[in-house]
C-alpha atoms as a PDB file:
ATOM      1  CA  UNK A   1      87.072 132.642 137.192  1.00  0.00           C
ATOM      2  CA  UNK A   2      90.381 133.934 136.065  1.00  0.00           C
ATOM      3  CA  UNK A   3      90.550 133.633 132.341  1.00  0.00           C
ATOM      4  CA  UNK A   4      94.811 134.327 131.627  1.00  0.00           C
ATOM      5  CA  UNK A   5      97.667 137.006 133.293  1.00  0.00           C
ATOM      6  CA  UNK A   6      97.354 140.406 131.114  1.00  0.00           C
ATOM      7  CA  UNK A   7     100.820 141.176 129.920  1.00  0.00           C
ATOM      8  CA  UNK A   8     100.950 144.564 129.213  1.00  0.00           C
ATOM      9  CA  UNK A   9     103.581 147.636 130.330  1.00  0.00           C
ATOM     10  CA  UNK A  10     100.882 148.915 132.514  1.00  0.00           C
ATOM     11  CA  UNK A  11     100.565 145.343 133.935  1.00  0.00           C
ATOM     12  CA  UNK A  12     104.500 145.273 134.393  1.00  0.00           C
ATOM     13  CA  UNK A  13     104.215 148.712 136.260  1.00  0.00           C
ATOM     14  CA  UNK A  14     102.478 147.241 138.933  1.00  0.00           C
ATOM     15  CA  UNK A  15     104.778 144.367 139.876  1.00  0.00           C
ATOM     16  CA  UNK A  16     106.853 146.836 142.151  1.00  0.00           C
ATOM     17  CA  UNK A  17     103.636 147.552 144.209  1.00  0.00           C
ATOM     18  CA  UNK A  18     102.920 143.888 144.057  1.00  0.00           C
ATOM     19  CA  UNK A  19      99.995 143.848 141.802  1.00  0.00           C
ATOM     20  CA  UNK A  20      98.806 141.534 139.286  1.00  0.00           C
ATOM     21  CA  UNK A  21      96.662 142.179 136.856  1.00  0.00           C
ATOM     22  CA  UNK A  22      94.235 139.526 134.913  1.00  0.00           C
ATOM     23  CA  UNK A  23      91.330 138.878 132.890  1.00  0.00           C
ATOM     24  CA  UNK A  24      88.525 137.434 134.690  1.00  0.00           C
ATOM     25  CA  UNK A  25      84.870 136.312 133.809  1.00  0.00           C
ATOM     26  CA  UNK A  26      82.621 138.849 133.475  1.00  0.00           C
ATOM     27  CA  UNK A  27      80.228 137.479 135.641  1.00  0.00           C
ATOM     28  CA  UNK A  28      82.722 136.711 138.849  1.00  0.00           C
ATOM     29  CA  UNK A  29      82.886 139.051 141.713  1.00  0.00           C
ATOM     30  CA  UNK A  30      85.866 140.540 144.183  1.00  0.00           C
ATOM     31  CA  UNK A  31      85.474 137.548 146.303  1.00  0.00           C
ATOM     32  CA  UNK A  32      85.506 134.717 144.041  1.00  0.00           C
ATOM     33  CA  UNK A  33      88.085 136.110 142.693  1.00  0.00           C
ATOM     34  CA  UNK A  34      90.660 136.406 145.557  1.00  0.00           C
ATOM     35  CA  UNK A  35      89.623 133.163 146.524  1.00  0.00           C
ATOM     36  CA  UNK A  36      90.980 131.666 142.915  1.00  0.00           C
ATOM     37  CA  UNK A  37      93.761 133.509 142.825  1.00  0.00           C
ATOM     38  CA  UNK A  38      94.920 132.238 146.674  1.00  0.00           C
ATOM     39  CA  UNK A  39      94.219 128.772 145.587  1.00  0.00           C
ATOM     40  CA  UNK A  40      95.846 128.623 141.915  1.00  0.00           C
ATOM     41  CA  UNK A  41      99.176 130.393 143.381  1.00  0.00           C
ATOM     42  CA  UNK A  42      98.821 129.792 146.831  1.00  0.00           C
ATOM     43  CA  UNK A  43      99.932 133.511 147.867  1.00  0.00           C
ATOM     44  CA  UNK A  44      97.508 135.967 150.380  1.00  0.00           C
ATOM     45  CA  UNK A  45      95.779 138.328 148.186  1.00  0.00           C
ATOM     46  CA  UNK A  46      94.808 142.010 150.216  1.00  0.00           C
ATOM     47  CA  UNK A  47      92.717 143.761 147.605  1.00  0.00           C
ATOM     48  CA  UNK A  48      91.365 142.896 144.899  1.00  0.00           C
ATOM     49  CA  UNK A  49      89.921 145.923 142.063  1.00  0.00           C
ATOM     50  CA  UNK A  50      88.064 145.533 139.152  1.00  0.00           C
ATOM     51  CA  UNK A  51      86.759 147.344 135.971  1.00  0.00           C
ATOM     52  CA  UNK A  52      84.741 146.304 133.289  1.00  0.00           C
ATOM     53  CA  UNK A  53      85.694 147.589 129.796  1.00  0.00           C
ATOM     54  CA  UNK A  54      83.704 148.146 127.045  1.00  0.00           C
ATOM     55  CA  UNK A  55      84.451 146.301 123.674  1.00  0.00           C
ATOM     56  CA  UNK A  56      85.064 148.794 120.563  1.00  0.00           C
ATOM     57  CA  UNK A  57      82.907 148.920 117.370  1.00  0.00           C
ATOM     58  CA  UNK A  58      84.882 148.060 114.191  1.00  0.00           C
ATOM     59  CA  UNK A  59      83.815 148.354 111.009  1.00  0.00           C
ATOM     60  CA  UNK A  60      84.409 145.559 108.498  1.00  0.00           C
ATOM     61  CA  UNK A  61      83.642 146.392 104.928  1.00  0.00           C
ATOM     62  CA  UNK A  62      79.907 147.024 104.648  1.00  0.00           C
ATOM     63  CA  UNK A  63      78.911 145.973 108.164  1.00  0.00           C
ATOM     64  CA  UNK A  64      79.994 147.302 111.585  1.00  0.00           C
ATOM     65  CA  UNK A  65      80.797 144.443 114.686  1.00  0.00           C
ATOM     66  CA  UNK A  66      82.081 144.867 117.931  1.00  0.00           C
ATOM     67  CA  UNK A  67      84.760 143.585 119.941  1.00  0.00           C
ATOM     68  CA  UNK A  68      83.797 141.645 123.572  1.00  0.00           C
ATOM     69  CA  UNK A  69      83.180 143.102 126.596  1.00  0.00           C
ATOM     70  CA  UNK A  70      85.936 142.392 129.189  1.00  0.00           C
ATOM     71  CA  UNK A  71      86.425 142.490 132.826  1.00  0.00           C
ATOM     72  CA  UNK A  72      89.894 143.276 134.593  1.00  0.00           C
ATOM     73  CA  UNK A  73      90.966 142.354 137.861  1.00  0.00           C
ATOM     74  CA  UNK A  74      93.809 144.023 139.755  1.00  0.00           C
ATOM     75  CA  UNK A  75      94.995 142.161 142.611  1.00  0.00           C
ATOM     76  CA  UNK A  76      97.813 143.255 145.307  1.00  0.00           C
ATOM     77  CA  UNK A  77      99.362 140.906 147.152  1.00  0.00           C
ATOM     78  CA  UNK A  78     100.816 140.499 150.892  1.00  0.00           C
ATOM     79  CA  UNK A  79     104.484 141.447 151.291  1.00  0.00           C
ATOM     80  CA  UNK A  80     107.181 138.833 150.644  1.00  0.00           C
ATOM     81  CA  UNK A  81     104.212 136.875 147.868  1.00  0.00           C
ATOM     82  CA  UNK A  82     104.365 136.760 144.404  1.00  0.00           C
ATOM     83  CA  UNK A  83     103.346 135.244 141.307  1.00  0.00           C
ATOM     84  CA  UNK A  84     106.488 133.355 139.293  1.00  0.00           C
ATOM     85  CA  UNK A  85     104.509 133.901 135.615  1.00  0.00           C
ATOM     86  CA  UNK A  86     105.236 137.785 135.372  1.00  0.00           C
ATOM     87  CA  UNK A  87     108.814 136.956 136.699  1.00  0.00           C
ATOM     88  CA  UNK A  88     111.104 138.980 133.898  1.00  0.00           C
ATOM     89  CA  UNK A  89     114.257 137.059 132.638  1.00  0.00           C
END
């Protein structure tokens, strides 16, 4: 289900609120994904939002391609959990 952490600034914005955000199959749903997250970390997960975005088309010499599809999960998490990978040192 969940694919890797996004590390991003807008990712590290949400650590005060206690949300995490990561890239998730496309095909997995709000519940499946709380339920991986609670059992990878063991934390309790409250929400969990997601948003699909689109891939861009690039061109590349003569031909045009595109760029996958992904889907993005925010999660926000009970008071006092967290998650020790976007720990800053």
């Amino acid at each position: 289900m969940i694919i890797r952490p996004m590390v991003s600034e807008k990712s590290y914005a949400g650590l005060e609120l206690n949300r995490y955000m990561f890239l998730v199959d496309p095909k997995s749903n709000k519940t499946e994904i709380k339920e991986a997250v609670q059992a990878i970390w063991n934390v309790r997960v409250v929400t969990v939002n997601t948003m699909n975005r689109k891939g861009k088309e690039k061109r590349y010499r003569y031909t045009k391609g595109k760029r996958p599809d992904q889907k993005l999960a925010v999660v926000t998490l009970a008071e006092g959990d967290s998650i020790e990978i976007f720990e800053q040192k």
